[in-house]
PDB file of N, CA and C in Angstrom:
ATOM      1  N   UNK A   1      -5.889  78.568  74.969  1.00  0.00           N
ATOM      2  CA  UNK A   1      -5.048  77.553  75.535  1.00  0.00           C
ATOM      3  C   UNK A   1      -5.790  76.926  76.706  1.00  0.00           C
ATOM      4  N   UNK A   2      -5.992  75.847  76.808  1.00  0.00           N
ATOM      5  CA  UNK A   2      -6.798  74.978  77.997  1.00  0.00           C
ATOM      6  C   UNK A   2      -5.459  74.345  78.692  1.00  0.00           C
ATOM      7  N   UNK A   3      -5.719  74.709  79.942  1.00  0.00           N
ATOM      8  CA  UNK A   3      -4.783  74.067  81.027  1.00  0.00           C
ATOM      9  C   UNK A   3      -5.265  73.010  82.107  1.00  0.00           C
ATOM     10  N   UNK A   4      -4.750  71.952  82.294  1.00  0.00           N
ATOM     11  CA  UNK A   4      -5.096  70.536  82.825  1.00  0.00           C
ATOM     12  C   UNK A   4      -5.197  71.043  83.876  1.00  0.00           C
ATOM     13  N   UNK A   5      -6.413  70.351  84.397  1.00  0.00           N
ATOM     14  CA  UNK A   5      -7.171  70.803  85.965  1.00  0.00           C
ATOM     15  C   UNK A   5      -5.888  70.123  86.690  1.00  0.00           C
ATOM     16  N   UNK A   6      -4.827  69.221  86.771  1.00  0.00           N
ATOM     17  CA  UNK A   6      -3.982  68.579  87.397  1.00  0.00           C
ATOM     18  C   UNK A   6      -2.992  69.801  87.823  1.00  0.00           C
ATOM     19  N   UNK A   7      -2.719  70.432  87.263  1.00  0.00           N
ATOM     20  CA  UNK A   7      -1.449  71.658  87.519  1.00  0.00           C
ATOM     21  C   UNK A   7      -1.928  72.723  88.813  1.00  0.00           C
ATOM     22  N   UNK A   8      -3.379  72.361  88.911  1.00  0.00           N
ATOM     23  CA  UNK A   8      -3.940  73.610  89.686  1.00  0.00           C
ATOM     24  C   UNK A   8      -4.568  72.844  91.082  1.00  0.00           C
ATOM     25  N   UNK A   9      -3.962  71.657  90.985  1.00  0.00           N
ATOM     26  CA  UNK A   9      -4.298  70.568  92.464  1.00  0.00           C
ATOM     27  C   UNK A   9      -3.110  70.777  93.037  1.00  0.00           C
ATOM     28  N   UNK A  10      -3.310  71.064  94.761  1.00  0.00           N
ATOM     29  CA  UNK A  10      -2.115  71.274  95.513  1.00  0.00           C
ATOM     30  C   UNK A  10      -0.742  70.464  95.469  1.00  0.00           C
ATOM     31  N   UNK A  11      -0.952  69.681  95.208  1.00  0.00           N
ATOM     32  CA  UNK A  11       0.689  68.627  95.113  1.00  0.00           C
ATOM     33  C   UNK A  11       1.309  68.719  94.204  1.00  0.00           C
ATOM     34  N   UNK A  12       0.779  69.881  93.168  1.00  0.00           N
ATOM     35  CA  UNK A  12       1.592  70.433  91.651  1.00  0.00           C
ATOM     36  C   UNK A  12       2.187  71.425  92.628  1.00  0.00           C
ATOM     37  N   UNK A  13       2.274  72.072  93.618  1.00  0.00           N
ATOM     38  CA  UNK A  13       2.973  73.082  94.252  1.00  0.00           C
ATOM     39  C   UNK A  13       3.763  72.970  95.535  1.00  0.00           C
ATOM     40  N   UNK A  14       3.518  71.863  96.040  1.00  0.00           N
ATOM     41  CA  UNK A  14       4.001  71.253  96.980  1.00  0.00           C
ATOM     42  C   UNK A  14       5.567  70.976  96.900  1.00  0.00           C
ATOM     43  N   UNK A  15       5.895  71.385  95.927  1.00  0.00           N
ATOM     44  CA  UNK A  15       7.458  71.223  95.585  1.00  0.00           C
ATOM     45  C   UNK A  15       8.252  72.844  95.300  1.00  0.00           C
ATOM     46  N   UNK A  16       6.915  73.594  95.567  1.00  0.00           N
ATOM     47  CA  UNK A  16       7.868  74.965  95.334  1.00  0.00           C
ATOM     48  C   UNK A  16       7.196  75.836  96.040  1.00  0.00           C
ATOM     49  N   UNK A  17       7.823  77.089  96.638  1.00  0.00           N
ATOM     50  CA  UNK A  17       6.804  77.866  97.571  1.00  0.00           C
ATOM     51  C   UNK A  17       6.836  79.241  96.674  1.00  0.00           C
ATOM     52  N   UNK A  18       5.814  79.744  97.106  1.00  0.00           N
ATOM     53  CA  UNK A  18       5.457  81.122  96.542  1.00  0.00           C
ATOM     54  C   UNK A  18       6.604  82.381  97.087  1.00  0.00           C
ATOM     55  N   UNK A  19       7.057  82.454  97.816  1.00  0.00           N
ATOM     56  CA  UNK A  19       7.917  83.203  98.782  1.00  0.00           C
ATOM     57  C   UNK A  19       9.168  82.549  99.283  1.00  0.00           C
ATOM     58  N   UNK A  20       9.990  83.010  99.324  1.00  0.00           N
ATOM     59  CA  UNK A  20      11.739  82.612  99.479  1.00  0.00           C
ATOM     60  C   UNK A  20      11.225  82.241 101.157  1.00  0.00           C
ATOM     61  N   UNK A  21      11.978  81.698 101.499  1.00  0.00           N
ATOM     62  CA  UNK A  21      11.975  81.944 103.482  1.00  0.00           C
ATOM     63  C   UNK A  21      12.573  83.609 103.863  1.00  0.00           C
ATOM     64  N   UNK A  22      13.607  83.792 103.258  1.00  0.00           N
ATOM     65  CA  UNK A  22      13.840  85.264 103.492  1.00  0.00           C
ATOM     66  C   UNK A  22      12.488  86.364 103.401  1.00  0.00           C
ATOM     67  N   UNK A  23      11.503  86.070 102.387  1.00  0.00           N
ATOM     68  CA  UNK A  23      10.253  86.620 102.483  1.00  0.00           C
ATOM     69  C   UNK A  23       9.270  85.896 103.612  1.00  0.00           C
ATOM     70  N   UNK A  24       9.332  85.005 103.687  1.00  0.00           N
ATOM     71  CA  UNK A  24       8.335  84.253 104.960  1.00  0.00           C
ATOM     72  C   UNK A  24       8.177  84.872 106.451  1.00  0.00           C
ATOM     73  N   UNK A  25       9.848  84.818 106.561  1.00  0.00           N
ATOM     74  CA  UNK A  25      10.464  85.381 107.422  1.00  0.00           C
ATOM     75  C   UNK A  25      10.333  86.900 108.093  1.00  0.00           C
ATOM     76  N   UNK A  26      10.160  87.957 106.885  1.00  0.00           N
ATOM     77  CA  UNK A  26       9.767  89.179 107.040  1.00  0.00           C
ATOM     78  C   UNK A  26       8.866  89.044 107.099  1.00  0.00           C
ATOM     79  N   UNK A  27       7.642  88.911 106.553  1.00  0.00           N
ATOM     80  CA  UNK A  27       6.498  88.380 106.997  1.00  0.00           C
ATOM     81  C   UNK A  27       5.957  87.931 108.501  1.00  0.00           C
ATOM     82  N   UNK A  28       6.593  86.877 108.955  1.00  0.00           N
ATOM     83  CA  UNK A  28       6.735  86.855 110.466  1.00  0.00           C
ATOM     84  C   UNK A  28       6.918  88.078 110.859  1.00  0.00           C
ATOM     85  N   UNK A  29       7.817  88.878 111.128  1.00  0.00           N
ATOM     86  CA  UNK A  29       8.252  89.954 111.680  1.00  0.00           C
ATOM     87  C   UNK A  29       7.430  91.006 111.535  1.00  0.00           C
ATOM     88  N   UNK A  30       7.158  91.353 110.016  1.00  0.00           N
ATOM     89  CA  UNK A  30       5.956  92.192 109.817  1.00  0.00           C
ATOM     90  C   UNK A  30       4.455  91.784 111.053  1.00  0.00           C
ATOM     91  N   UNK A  31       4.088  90.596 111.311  1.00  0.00           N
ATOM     92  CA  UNK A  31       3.199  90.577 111.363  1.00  0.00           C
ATOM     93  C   UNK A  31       3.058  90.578 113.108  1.00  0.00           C
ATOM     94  N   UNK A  32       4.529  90.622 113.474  1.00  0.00           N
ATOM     95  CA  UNK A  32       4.773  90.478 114.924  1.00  0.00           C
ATOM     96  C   UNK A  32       6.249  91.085 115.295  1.00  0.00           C
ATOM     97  N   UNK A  33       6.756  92.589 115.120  1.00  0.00           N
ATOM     98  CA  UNK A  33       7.995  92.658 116.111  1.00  0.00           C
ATOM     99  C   UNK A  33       8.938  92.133 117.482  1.00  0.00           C
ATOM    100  N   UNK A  34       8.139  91.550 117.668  1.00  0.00           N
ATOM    101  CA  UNK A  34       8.778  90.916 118.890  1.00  0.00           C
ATOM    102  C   UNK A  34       8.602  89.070 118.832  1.00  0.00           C
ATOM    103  N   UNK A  35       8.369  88.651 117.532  1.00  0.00           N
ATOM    104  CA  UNK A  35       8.524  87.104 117.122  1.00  0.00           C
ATOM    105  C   UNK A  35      10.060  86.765 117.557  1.00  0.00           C
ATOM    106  N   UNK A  36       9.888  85.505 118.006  1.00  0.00           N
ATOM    107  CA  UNK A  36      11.257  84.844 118.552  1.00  0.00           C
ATOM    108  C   UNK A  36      11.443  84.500 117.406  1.00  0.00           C
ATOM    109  N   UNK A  37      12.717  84.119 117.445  1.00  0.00           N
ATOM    110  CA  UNK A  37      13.392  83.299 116.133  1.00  0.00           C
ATOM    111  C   UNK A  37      12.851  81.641 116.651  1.00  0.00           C
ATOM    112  N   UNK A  38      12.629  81.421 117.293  1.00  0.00           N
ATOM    113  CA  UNK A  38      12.222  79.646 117.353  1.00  0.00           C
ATOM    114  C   UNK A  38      10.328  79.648 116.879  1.00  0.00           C
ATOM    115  N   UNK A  39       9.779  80.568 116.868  1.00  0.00           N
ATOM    116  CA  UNK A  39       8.568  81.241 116.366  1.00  0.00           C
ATOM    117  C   UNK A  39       8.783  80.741 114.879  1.00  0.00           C
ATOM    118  N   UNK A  40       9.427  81.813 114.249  1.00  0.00           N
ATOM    119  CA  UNK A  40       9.809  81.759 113.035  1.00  0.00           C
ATOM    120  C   UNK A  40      10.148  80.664 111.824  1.00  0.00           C
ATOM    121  N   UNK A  41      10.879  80.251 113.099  1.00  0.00           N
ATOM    122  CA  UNK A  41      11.389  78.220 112.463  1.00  0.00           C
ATOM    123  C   UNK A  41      10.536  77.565 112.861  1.00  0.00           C
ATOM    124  N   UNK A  42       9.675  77.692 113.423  1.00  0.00           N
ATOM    125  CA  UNK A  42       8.279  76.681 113.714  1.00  0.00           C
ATOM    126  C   UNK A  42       7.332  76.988 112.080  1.00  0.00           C
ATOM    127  N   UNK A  43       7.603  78.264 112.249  1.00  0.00           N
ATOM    128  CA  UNK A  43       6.578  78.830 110.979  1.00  0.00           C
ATOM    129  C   UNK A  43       6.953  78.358 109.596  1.00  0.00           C
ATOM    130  N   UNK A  44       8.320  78.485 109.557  1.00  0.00           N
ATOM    131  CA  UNK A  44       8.887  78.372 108.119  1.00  0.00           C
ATOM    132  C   UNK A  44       9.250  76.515 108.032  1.00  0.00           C
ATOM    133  N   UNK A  45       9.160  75.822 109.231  1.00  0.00           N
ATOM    134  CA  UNK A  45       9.400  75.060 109.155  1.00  0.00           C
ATOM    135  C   UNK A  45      10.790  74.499 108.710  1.00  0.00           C
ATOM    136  N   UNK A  46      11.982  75.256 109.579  1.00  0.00           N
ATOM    137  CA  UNK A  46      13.561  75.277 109.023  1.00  0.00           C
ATOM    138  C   UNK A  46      13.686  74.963 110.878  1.00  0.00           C
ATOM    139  N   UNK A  47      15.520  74.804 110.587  1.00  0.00           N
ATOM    140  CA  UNK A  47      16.016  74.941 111.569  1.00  0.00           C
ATOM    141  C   UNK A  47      15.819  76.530 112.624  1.00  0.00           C
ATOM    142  N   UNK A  48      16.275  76.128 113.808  1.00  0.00           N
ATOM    143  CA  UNK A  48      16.698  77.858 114.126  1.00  0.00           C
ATOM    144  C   UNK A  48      17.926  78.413 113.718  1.00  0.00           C
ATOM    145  N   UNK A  49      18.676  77.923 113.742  1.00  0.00           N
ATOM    146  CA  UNK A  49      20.228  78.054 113.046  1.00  0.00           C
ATOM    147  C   UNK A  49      19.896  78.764 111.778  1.00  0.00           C
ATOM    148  N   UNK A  50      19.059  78.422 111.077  1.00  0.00           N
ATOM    149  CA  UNK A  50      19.012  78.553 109.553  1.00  0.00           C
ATOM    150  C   UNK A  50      18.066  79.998 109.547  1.00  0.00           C
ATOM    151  N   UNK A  51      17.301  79.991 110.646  1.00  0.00           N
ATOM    152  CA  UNK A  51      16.426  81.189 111.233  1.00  0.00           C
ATOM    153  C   UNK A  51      17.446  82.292 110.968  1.00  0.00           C
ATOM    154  N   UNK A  52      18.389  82.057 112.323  1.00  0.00           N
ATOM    155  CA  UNK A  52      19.347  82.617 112.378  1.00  0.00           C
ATOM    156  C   UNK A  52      20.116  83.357 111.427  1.00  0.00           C
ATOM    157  N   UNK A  53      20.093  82.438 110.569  1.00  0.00           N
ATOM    158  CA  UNK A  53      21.198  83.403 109.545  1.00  0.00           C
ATOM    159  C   UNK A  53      20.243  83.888 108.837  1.00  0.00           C
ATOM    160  N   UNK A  54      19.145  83.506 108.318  1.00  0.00           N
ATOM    161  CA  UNK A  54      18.358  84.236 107.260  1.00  0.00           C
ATOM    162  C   UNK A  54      17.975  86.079 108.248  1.00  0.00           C
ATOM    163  N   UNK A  55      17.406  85.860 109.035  1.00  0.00           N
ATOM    164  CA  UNK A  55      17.710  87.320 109.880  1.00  0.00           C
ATOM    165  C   UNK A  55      18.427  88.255 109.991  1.00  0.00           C
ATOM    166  N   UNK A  56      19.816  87.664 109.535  1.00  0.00           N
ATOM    167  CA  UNK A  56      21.326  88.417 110.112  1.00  0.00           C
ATOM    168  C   UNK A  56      21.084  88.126 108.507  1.00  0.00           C
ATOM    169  N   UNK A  57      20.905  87.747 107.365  1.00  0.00           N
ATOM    170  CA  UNK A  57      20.880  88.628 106.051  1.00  0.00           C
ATOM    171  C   UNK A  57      20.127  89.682 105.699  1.00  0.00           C
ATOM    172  N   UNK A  58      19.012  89.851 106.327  1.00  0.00           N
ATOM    173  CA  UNK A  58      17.949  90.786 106.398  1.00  0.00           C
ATOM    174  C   UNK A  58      18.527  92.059 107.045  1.00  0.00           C
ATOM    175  N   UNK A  59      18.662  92.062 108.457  1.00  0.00           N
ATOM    176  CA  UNK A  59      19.207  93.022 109.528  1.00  0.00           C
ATOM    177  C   UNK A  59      20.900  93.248 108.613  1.00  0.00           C
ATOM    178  N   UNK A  60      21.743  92.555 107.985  1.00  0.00           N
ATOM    179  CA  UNK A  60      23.101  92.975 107.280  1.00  0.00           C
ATOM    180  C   UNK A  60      22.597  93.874 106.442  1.00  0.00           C
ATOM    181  N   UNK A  61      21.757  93.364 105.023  1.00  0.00           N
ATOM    182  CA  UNK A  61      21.155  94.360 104.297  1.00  0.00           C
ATOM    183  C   UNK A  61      20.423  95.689 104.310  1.00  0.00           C
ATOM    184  N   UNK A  62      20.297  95.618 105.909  1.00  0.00           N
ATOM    185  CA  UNK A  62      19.459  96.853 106.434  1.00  0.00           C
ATOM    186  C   UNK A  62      17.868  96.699 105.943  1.00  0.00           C
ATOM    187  N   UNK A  63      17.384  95.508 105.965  1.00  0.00           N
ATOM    188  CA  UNK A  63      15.714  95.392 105.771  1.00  0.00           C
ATOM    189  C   UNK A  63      15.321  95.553 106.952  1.00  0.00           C
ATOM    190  N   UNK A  64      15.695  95.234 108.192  1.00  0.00           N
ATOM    191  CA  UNK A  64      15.395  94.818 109.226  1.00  0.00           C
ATOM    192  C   UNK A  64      16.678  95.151 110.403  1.00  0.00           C
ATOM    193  N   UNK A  65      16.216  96.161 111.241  1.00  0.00           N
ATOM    194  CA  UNK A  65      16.659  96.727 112.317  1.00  0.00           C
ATOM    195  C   UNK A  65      16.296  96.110 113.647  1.00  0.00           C
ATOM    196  N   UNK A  66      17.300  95.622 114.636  1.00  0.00           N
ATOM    197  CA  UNK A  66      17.061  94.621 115.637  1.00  0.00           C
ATOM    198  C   UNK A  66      17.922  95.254 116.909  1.00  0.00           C
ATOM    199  N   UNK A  67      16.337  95.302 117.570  1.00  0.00           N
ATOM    200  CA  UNK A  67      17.032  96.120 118.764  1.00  0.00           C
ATOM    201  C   UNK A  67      16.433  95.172 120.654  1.00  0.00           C
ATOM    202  N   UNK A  68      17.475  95.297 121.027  1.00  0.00           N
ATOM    203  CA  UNK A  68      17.385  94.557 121.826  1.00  0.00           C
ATOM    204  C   UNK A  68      16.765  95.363 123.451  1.00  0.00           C
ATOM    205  N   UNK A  69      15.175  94.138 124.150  1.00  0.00           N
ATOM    206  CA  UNK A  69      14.990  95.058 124.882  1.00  0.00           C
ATOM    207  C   UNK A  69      14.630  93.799 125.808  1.00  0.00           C
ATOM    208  N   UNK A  70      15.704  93.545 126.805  1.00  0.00           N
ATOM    209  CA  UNK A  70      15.423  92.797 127.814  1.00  0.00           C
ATOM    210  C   UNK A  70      16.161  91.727 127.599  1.00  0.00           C
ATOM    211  N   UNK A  71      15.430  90.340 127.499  1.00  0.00           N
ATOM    212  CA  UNK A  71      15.932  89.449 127.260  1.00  0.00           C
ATOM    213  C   UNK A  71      15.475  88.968 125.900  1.00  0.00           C
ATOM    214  N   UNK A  72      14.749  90.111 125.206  1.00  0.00           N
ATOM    215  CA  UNK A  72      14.005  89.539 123.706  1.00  0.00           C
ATOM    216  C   UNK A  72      14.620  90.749 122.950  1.00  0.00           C
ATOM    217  N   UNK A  73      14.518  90.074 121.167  1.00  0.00           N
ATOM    218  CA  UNK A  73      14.409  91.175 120.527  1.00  0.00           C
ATOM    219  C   UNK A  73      13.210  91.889 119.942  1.00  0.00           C
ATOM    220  N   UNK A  74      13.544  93.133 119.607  1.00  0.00           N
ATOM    221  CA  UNK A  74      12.190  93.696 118.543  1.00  0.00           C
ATOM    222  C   UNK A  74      12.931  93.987 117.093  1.00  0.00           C
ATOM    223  N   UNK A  75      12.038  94.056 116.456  1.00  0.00           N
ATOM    224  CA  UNK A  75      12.489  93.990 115.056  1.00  0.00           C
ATOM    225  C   UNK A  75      11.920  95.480 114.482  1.00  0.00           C
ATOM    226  N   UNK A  76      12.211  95.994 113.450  1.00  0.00           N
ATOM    227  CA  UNK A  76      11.716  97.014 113.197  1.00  0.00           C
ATOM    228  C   UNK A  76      12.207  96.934 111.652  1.00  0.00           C
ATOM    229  N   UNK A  77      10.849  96.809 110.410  1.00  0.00           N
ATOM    230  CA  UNK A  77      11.226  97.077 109.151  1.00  0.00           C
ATOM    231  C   UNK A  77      11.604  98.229 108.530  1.00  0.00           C
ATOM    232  N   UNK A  78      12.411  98.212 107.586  1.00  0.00           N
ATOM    233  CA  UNK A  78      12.951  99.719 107.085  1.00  0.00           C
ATOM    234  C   UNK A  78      11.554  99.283 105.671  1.00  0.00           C
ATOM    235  N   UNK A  79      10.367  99.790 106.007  1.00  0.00           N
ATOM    236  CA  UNK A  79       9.807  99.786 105.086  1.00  0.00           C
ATOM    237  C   UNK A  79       9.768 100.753 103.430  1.00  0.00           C
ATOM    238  N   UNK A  80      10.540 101.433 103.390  1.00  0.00           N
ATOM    239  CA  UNK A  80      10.808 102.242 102.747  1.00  0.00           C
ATOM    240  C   UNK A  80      11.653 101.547 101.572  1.00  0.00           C
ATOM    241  N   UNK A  81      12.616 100.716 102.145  1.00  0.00           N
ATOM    242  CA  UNK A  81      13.708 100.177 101.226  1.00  0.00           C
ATOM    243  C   UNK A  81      13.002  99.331  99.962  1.00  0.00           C
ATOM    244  N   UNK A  82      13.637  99.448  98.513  1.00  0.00           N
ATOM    245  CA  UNK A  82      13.306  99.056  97.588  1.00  0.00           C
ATOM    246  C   UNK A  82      13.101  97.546  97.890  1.00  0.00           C
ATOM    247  N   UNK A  83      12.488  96.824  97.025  1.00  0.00           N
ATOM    248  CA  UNK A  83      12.453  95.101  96.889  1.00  0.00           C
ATOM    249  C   UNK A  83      13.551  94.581  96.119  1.00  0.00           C
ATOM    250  N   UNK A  84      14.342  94.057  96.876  1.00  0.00           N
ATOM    251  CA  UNK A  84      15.628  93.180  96.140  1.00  0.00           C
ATOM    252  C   UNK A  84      15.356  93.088  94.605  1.00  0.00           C
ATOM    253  N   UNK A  85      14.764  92.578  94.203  1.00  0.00           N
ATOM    254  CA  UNK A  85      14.442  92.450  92.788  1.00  0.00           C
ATOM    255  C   UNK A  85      14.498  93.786  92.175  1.00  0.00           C
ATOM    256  N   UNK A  86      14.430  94.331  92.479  1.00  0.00           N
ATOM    257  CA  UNK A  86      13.773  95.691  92.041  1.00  0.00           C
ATOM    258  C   UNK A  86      14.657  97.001  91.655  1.00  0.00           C
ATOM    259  N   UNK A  87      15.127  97.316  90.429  1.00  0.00           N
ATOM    260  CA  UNK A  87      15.820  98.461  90.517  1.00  0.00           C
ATOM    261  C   UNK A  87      15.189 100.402  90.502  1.00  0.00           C
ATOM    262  N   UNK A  88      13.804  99.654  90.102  1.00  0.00           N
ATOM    263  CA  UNK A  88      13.167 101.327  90.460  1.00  0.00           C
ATOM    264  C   UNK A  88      13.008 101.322  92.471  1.00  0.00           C
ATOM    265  N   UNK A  89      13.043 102.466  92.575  1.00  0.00           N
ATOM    266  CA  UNK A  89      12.870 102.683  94.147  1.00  0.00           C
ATOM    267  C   UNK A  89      11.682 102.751  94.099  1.00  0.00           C
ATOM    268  N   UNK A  90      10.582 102.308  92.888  1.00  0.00           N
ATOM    269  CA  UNK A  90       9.340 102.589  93.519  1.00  0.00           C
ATOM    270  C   UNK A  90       8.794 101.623  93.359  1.00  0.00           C
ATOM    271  N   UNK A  91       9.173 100.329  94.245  1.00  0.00           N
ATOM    272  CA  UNK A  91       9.085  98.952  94.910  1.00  0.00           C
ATOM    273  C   UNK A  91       9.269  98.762  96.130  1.00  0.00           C
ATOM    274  N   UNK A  92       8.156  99.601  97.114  1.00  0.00           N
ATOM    275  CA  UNK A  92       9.168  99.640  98.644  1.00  0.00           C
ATOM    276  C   UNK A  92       8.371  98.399  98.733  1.00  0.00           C
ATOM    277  N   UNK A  93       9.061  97.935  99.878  1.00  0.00           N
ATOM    278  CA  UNK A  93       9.285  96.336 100.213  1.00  0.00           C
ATOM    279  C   UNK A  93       8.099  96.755 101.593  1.00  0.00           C
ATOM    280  N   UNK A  94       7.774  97.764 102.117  1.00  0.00           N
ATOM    281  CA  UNK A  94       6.276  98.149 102.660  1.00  0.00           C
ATOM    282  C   UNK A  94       5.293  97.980 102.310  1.00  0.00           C
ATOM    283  N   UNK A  95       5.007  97.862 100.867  1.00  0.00           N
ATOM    284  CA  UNK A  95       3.743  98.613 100.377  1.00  0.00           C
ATOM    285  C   UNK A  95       3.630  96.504 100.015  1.00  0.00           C
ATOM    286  N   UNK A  96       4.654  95.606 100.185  1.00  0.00           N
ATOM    287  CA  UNK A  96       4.662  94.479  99.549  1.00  0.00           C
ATOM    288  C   UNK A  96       3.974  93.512 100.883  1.00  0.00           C
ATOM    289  N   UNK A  97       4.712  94.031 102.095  1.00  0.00           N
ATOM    290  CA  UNK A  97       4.330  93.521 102.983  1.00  0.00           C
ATOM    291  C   UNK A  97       2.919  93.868 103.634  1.00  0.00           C
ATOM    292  N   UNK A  98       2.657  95.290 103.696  1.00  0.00           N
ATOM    293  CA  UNK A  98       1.219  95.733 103.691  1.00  0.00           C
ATOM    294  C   UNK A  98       0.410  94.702 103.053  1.00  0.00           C
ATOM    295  N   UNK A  99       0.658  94.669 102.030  1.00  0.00           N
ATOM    296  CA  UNK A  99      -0.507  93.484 101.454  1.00  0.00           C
ATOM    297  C   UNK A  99      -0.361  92.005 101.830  1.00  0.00           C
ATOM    298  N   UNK A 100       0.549  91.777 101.997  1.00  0.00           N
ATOM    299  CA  UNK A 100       0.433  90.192 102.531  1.00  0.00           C
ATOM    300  C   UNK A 100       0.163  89.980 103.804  1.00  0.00           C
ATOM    301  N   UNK A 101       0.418  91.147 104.810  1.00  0.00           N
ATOM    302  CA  UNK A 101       0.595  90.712 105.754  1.00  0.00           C
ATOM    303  C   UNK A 101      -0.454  91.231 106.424  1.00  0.00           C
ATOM    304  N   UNK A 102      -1.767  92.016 105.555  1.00  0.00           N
ATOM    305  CA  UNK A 102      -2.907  92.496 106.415  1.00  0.00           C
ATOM    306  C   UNK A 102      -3.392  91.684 107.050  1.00  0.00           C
ATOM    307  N   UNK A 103      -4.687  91.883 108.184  1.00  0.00           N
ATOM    308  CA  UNK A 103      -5.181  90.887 109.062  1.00  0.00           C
ATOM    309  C   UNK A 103      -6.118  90.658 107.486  1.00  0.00           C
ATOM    310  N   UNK A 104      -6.976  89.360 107.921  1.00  0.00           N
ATOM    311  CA  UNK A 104      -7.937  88.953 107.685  1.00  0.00           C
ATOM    312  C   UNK A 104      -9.276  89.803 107.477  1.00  0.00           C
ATOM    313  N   UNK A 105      -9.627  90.714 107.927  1.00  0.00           N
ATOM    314  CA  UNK A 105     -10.734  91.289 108.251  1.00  0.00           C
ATOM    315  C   UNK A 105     -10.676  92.610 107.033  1.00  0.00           C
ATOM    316  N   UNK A 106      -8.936  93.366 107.093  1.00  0.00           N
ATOM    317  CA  UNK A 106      -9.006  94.418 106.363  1.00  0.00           C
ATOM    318  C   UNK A 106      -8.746  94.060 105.125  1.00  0.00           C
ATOM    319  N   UNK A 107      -8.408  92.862 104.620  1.00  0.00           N
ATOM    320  CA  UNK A 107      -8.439  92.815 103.118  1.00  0.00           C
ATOM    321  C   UNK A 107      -9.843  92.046 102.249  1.00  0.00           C
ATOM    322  N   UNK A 108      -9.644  92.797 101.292  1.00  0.00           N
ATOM    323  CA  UNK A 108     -10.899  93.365 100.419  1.00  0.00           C
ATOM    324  C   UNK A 108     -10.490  91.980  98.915  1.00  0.00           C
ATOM    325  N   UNK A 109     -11.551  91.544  98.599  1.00  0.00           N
ATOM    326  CA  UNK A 109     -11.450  90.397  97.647  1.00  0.00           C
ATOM    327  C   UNK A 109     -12.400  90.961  96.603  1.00  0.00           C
ATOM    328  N   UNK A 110     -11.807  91.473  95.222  1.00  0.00           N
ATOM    329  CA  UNK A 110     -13.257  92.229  94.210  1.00  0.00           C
ATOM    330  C   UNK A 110     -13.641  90.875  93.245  1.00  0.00           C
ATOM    331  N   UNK A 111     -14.379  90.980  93.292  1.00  0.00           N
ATOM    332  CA  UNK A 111     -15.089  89.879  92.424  1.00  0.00           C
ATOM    333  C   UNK A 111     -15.304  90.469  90.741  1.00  0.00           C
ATOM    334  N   UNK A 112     -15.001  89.651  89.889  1.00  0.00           N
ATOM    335  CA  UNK A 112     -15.134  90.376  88.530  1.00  0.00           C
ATOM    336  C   UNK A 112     -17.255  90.204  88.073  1.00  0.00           C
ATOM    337  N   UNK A 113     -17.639  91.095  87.381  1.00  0.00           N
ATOM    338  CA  UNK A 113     -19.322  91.248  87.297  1.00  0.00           C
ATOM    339  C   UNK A 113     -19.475  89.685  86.940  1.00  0.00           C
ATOM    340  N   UNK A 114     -20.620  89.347  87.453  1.00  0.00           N
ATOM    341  CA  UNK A 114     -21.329  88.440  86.942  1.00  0.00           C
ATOM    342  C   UNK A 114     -21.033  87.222  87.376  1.00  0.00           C
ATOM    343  N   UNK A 115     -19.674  87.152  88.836  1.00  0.00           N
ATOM    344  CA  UNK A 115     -19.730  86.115  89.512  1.00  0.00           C
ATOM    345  C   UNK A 115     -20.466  85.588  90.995  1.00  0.00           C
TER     346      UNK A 115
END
């Protein structure tokens, strides 16, 4: 099957994202416990309002534990917990973010022979 070099140019994707904002979002957090929510909506490019509630679905569901220290919060993932999608428990939503959310430096790119 040959697929048109057109599908694989950025503006074929520009209409859909790889990750929900509810995943974006953890992501943020993963990659920073103490991210503001106006952080977040800068990142995801949403309201804060909309920040807002996507958080308080996360922290309701128990993905995300929010504890307050000062005048900021910290966040803390229940990395353990399965991936929404997911009815085996052996989908922790850790092992999902581990990989997306490594730095730069520690992730490893294998090349298949002969490229």
């Amino acid at each position: 099957m040959h697929y048109s070099p057109i599908c694989v140019q950025l503006p074929c994707v520009a209409n859909w994202s790889f990750l929900t904002n509810h995943g974006r979002a953890l992501l943020c957090i993963a990659r920073d416990p103490e991210v503001r929510l106006r952080e977040i909506a800068m990142s995801l490019a949403i309201s804060e309002r909309r920040t807002y509630a996507i958080v308080s679905d996360l922290t309701d569901a128990g993905y995300v534990l929010k504890r307050k220290e000062g005048r900021r919060n910290r966040y803390q993932i229940q990395t353990h917990l399965p991936l929404p999608e997911f009815t085996g428990r052996d989908q922790a939503i850790g092992a999902v973010l581990d990989l997306l959310a490594a730095p730069e430096e520690r992730r490893r790119f294998t090349r298949r022979a002969g490229d």
